[in-house]
Protein backbone atom coordinates (compact mmCIF):
# COMPACT_ATOMS: atom_id res chain seq x y z
CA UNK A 1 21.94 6.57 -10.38
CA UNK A 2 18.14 6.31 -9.82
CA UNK A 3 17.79 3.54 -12.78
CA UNK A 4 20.47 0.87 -10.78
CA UNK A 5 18.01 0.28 -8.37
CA UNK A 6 15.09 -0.05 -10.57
CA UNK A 7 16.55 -2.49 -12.43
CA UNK A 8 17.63 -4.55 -9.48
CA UNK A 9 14.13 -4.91 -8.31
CA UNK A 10 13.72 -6.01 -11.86
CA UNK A 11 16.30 -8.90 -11.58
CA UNK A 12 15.62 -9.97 -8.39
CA UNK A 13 12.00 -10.26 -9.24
CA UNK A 14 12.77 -11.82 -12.12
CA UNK A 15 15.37 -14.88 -10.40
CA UNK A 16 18.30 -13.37 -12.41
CA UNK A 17 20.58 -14.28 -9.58
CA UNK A 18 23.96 -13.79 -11.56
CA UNK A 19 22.65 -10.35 -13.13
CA UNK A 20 21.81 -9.07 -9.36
CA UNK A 21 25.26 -10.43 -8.36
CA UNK A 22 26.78 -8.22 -11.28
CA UNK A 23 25.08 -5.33 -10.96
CA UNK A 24 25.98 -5.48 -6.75
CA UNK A 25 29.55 -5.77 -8.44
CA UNK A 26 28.86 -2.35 -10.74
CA UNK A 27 27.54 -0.18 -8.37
CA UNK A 28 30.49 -1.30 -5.50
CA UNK A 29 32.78 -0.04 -8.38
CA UNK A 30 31.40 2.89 -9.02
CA UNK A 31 30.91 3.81 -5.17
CA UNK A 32 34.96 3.03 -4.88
CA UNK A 33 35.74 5.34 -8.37
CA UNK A 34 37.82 8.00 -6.74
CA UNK A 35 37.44 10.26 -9.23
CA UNK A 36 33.61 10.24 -8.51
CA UNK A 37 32.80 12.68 -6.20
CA UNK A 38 28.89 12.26 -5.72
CA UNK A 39 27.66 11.17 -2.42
CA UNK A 40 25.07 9.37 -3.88
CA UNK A 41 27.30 7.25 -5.56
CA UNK A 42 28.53 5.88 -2.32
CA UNK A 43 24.84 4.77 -1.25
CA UNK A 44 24.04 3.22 -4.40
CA UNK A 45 25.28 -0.29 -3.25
CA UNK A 46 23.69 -0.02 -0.35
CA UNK A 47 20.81 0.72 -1.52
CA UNK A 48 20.91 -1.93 -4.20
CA UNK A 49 22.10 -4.36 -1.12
CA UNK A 50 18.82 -3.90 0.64
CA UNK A 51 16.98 -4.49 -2.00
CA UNK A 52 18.86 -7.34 -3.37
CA UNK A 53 18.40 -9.21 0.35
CA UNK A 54 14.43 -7.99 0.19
CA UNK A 55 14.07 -10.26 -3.20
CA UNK A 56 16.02 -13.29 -1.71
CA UNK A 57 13.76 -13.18 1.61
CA UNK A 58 16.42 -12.09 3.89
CA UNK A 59 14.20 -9.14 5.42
CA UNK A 60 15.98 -8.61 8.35
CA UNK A 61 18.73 -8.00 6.39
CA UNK A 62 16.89 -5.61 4.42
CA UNK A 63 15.58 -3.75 6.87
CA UNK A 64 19.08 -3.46 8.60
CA UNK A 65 20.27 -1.99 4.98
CA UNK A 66 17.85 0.08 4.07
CA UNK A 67 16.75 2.22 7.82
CA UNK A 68 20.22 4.02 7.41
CA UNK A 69 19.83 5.54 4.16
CA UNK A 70 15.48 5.80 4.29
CA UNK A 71 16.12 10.02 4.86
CA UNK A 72 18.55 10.30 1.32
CA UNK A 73 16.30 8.40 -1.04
CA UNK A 74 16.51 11.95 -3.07
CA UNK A 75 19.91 12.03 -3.49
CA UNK A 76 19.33 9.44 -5.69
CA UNK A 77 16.59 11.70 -8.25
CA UNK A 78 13.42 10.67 -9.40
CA UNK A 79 10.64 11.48 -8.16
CA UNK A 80 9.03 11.59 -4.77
CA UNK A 81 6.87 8.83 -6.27
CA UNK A 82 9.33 6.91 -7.27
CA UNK A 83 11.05 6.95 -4.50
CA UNK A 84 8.43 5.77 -2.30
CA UNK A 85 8.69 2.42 -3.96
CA UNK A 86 11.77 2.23 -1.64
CA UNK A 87 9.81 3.02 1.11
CA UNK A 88 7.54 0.99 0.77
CA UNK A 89 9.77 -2.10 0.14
CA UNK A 90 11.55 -1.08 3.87
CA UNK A 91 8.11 -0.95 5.45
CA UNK A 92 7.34 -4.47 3.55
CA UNK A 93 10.56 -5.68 4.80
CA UNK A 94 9.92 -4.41 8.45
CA UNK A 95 6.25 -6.15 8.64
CA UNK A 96 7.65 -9.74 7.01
CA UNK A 97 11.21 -9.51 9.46
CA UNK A 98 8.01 -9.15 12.19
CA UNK A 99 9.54 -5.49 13.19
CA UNK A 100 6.01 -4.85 13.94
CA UNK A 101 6.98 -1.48 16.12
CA UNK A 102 9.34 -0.48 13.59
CA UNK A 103 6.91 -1.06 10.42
CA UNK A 104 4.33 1.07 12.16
CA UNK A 105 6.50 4.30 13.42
CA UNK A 106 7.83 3.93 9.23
CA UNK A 107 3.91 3.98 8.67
CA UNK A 108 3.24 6.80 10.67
CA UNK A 109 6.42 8.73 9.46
CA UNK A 110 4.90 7.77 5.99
CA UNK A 111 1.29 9.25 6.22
CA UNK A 112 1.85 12.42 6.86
CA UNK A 113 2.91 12.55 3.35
CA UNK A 114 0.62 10.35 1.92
CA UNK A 115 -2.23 9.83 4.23
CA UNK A 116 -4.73 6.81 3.36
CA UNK A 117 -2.83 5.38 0.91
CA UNK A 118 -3.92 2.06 -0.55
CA UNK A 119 -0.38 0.74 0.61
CA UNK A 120 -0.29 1.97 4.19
CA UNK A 121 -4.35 0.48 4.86
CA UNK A 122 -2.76 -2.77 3.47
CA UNK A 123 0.18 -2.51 5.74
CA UNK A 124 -1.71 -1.07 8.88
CA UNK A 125 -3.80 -4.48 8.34
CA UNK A 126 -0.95 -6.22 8.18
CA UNK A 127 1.27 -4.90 11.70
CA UNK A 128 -1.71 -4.68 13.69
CA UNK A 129 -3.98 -8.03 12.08
């Protein structure tokens, strides 16, 4: 399950509108298979929902999709590295919807895991500048 989303950020970076569309399409299919019992399953289109809306600009939308599920990023695998990508694309999402509040309690949340990271100075510049 962890790749899906890696390879929508892919797409939607890349302008591959009718790949993101089918790959939304996959992962709603899989989420509905009733013989599939994992739970992450059933977050992987929203997952790849809030990223899909992040890479078309619709941040609030993002941001709306992505603060209910922030806490089961490792259901998904990968590692805790790799899942702060996704964390980093809410906070992103939070700062450019101008959820200033929101972006920095996600900051603060976020450092005391990784304290002075290059991405939180650039964000803390960004919700307070």
């Amino acid at each position: 399950l962890f790749t899906d989303p890696l390879v929508m950020m892919a797409l939607v970076r890349a302008g591959r509108a009718n790949d993101v569309e089918a790959l939304l399409s996959h992962a709603r299919s899989y989420a509905e298979d009733a013989a599939f019992e994992n739970i992450a399953a059933h977050r992987l289109p929203t997952l790849c929902e809030g990223l899909a809306a992040f890479g078309r600009g619709l941040y609030a939308q993002a941001v709306d999709t992505l603060l209910p599920i922030r806490h089961r990023l490792s259901d998904f695998g990968g590692s805790a590295a790799q899942r702060d990508v996704f964390s980093q694309i809410l906070i992103a999402a939070c700062l450019k919807a101008n959820r200033t509040a929101l972006a920095q309690l996600l900051l603060a949340e976020r450092d005391r895991l990784k304290p002075d990271s290059v991405f939180a100075k650039w964000a803390r510049g960004t919700a307070i500048g």
